[in-house]
Protein backbone atom coordinates (compact mmCIF):
# COMPACT_ATOMS: atom_id res chain seq x y z
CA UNK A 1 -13.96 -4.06 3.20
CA UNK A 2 -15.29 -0.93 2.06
CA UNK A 3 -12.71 1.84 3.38
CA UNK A 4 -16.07 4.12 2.65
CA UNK A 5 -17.77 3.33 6.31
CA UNK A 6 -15.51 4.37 9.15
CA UNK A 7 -16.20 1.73 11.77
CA UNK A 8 -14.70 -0.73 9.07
CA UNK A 9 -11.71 2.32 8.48
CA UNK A 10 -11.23 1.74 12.79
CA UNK A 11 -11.44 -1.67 12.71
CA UNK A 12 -8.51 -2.09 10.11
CA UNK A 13 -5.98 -0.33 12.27
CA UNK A 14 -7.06 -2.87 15.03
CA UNK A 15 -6.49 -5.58 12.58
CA UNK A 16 -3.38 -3.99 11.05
CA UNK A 17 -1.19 -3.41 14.21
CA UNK A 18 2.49 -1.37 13.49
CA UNK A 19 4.67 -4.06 12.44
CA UNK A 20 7.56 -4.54 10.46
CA UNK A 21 6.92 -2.75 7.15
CA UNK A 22 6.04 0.12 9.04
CA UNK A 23 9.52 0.42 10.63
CA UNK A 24 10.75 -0.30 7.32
CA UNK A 25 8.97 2.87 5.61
CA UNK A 26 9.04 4.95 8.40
CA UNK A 27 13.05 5.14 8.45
CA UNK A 28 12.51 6.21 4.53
CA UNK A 29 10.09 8.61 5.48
CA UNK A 30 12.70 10.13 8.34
CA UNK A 31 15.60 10.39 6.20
CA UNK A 32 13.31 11.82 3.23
CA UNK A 33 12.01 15.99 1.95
CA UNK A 34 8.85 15.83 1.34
CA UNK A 35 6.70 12.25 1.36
CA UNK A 36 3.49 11.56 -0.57
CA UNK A 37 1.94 8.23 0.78
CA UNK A 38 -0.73 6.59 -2.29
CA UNK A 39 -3.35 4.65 -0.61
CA UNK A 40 -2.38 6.02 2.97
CA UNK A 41 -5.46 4.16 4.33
CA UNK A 42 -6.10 5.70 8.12
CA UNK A 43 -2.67 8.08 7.55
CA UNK A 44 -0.64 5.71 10.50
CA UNK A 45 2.58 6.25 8.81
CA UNK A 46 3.07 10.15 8.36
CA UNK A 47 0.77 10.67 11.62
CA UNK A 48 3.76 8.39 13.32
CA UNK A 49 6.32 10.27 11.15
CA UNK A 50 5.05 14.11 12.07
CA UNK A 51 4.93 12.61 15.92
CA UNK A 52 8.83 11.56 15.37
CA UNK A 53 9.04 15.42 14.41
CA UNK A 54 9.65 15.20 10.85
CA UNK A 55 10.01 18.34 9.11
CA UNK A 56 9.14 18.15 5.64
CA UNK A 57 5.88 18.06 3.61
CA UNK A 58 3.58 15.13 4.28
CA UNK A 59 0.71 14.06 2.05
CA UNK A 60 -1.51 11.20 2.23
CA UNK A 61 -3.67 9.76 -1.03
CA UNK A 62 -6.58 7.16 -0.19
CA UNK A 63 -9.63 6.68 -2.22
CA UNK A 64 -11.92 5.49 0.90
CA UNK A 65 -13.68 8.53 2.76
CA UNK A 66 -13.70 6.61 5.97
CA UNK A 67 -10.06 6.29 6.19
CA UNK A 68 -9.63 9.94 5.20
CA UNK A 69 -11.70 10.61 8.27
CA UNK A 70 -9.68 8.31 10.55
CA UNK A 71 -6.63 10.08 9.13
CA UNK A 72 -8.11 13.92 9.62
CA UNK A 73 -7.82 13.27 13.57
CA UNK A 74 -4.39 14.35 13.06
CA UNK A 75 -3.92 17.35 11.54
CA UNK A 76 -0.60 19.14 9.90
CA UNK A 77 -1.09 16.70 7.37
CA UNK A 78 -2.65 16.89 3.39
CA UNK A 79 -5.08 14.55 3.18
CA UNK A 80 -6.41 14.00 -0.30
CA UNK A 81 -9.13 12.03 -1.49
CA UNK A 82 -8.56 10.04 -4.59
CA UNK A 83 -6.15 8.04 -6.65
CA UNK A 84 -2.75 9.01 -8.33
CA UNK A 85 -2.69 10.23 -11.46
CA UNK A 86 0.14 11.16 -13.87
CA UNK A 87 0.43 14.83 -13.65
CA UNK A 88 -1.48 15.45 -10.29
CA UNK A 89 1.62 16.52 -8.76
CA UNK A 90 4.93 18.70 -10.74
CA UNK A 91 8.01 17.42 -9.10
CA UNK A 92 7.01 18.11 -5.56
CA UNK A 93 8.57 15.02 -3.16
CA UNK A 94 11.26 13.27 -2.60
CA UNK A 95 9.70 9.98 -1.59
CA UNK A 96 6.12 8.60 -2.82
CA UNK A 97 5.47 5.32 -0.66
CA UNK A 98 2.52 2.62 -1.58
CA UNK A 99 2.33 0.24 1.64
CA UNK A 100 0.34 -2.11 2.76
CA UNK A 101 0.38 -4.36 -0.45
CA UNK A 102 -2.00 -1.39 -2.15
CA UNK A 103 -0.19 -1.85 -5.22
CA UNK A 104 -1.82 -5.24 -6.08
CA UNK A 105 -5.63 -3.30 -6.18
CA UNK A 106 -4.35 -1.79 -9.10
CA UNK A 107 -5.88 -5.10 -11.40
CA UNK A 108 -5.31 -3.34 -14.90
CA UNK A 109 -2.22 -2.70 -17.13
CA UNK A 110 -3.88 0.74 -17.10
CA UNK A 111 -4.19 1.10 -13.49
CA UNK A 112 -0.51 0.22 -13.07
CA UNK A 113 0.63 2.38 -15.73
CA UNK A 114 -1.06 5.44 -14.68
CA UNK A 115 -0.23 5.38 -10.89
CA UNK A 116 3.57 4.44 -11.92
CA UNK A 117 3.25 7.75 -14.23
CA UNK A 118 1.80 9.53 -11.59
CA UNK A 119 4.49 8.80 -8.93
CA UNK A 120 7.58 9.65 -11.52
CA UNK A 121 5.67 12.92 -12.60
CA UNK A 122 5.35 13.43 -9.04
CA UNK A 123 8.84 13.07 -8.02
CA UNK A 124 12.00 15.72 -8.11
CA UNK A 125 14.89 13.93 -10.32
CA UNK A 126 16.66 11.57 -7.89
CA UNK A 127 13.58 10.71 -5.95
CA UNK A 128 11.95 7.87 -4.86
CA UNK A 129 9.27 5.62 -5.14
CA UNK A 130 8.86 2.07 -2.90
CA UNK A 131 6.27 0.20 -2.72
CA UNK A 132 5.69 -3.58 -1.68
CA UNK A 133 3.55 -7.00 -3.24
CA UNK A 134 3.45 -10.19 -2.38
CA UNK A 135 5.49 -12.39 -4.20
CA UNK A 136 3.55 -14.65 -6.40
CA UNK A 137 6.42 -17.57 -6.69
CA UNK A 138 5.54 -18.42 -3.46
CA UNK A 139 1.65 -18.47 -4.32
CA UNK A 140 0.26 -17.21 -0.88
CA UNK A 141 -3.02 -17.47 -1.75
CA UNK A 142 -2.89 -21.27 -1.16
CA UNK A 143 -3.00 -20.42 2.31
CA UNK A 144 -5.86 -17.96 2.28
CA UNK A 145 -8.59 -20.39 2.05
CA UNK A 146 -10.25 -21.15 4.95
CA UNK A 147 -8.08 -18.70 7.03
CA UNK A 148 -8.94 -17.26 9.90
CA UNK A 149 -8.05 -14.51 12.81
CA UNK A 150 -10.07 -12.74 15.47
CA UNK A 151 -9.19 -9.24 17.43
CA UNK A 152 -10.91 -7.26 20.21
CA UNK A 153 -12.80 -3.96 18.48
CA UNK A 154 -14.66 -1.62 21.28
CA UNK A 155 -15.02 -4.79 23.62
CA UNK A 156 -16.64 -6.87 21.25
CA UNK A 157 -14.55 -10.42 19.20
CA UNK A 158 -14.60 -9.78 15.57
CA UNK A 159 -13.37 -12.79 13.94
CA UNK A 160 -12.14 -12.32 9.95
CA UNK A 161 -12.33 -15.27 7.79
CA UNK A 162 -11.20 -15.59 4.14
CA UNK A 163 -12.56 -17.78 1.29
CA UNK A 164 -10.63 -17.96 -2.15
CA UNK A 165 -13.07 -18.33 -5.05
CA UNK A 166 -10.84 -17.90 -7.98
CA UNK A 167 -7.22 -17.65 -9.33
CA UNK A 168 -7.16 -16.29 -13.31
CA UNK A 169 -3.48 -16.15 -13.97
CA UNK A 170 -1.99 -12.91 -11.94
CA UNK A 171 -5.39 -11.85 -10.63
CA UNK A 172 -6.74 -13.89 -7.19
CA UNK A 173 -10.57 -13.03 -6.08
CA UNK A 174 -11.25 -14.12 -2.74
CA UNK A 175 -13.91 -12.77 -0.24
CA UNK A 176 -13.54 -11.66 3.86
CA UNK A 177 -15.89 -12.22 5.66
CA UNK A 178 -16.36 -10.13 9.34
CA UNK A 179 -18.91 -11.66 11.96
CA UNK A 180 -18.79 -10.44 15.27
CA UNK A 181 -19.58 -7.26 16.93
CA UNK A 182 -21.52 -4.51 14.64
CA UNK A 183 -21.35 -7.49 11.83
CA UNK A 184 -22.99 -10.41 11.29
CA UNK A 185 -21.66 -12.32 8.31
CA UNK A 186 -20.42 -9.21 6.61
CA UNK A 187 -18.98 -11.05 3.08
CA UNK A 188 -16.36 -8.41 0.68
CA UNK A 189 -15.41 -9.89 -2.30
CA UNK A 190 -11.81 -8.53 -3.27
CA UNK A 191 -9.00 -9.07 -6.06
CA UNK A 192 -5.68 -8.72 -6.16
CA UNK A 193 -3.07 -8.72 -8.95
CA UNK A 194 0.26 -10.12 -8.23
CA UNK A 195 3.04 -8.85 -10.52
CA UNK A 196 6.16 -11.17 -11.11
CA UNK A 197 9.51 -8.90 -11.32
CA UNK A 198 9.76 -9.09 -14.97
CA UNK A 199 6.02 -7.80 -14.81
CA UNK A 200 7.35 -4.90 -12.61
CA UNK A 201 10.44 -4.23 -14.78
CA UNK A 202 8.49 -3.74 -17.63
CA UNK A 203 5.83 -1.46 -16.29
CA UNK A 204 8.53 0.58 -14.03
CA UNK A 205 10.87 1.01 -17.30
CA UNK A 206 7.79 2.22 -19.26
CA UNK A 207 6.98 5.16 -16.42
CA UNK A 208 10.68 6.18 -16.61
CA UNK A 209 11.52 4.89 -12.95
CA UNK A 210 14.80 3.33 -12.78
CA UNK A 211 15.23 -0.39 -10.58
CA UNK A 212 17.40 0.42 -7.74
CA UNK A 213 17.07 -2.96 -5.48
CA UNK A 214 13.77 -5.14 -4.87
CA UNK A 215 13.88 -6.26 -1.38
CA UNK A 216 12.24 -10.07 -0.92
CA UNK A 217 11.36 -9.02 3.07
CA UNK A 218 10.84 -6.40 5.86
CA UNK A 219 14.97 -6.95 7.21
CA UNK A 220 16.01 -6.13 3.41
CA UNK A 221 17.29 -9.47 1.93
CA UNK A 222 17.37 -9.86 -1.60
CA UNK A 223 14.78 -11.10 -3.25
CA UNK A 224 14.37 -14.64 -3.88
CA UNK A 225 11.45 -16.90 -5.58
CA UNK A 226 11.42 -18.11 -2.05
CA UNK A 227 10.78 -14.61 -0.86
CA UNK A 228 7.53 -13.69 0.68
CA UNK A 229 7.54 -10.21 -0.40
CA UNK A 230 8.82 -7.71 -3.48
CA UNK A 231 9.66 -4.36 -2.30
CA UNK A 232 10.52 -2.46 -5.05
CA UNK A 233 12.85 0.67 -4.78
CA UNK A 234 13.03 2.64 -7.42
CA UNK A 235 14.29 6.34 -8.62
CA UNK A 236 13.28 9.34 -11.17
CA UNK A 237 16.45 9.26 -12.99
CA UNK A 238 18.66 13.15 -12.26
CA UNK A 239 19.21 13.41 -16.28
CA UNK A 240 16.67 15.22 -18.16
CA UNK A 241 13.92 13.13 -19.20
């Protein structure tokens, strides 16, 4: 969708209840400084974790001006509009988070090098960076096709339907499709890159983050290729770099 218009920004959170991974980051985000959040989308997990009383600094990152203005509704919090870059922020947090699967809309080597850069430039030594993808040994995409889910948005059914149109080696395009309410047939074309772990080893070693553990789901069992998730953990090394 594009995270530009902010009745599509609204609608998201409907379709994007708090769940699992949101426990999961918030208790990172509670027992962490100061948190930057990269693609924060609407801002639900710092707006939860400044509710909770957190005391540190909390910045949220997101490209899409309608989520920004979701996310402005609470205020105490940076909002920023944009993407990481390495060097946008000097050793400044303790935590940078990337939910929501966000990682995977970075479809370039380039992309994924310079947001990797930008989170180990922006962390103190010792902090760290987690973020989450889908794990492509299990191919979810086979069941995207022909998917389907409806929700209630401001009394009206919006039903969300998925079509996938092409899989080129990491990279799946698919489209969603909203009809229902304010949209009738509404079609988004979307891709998504999904990394194997020797993919992320690589690209992590070459921004100078160090592996800690990759979690393969939300109650933090290792990861296997039956996994449905990779939730990398990862750390700014404390020696110099």
């Amino acid at each position: 969708m594009s995270y530009d218009d902010v009745e599509e920004a609204q609608l998201y959170d409907v379709q994007n209840p708090w769940g699992r991974s949101d426990e999961f980051y918030l208790r990172l985000v509670r027992a962490a400084g100061d948190v930057l959040d990269v693609g924060c989308g609407t801002g639900t997990l710092l707006k939860r974790a400044q509710r909770d009383g957190h005391r540190g600094r909390l910045v949220g990152l997101d490209p899409g001006s309608g989520m920004l203005t979701v996310a402005r509704a609470q205020p105490g919090i940076d909002w920023v509009p944009g993407t990481l870059a390495p060097g946008a922020y000097d050793r400044e947090f303790d935590l940078v988070t990337m939910t929501g699967h966000a990682f995977q809309e970075l479809r370039t080597d380039g992309a994924i090098a310079a947001t990797l850069a930008g989170m180990h430039s922006a962390l103190r030594p010792g902090g760290q960076a987690v973020f989450d993808t889908r794990n492509p040994a299990t191919s979810p995409w086979r069941n995207w096709d022909g998917a389907a889910f409806e929700v209630t948005y401001r009394a009206a059914k919006i039903r969300t339907s998925y079509a996938v149109l092409a899989v080129d080696g990491d990279l799946v395009t698919f489209t969603e499709t909203l009809d229902g309410g304010p949209w009738h047939h509404h079609v988004q074309p979307a891709t998504l890159r999904f990394l194997s772990r020797p993919d992320l080893d690589r690209f992590l070693t070459a921004a100078g983050l160090a592996v800690e553990t990759y979690y393969g789901d939300w109650d933090g069992s290792p990861l296997t290729d039956h996994s449905p998730e990779i939730i990398t953990v990862a750390r700014r090394p404390t020696t110099p770099d």
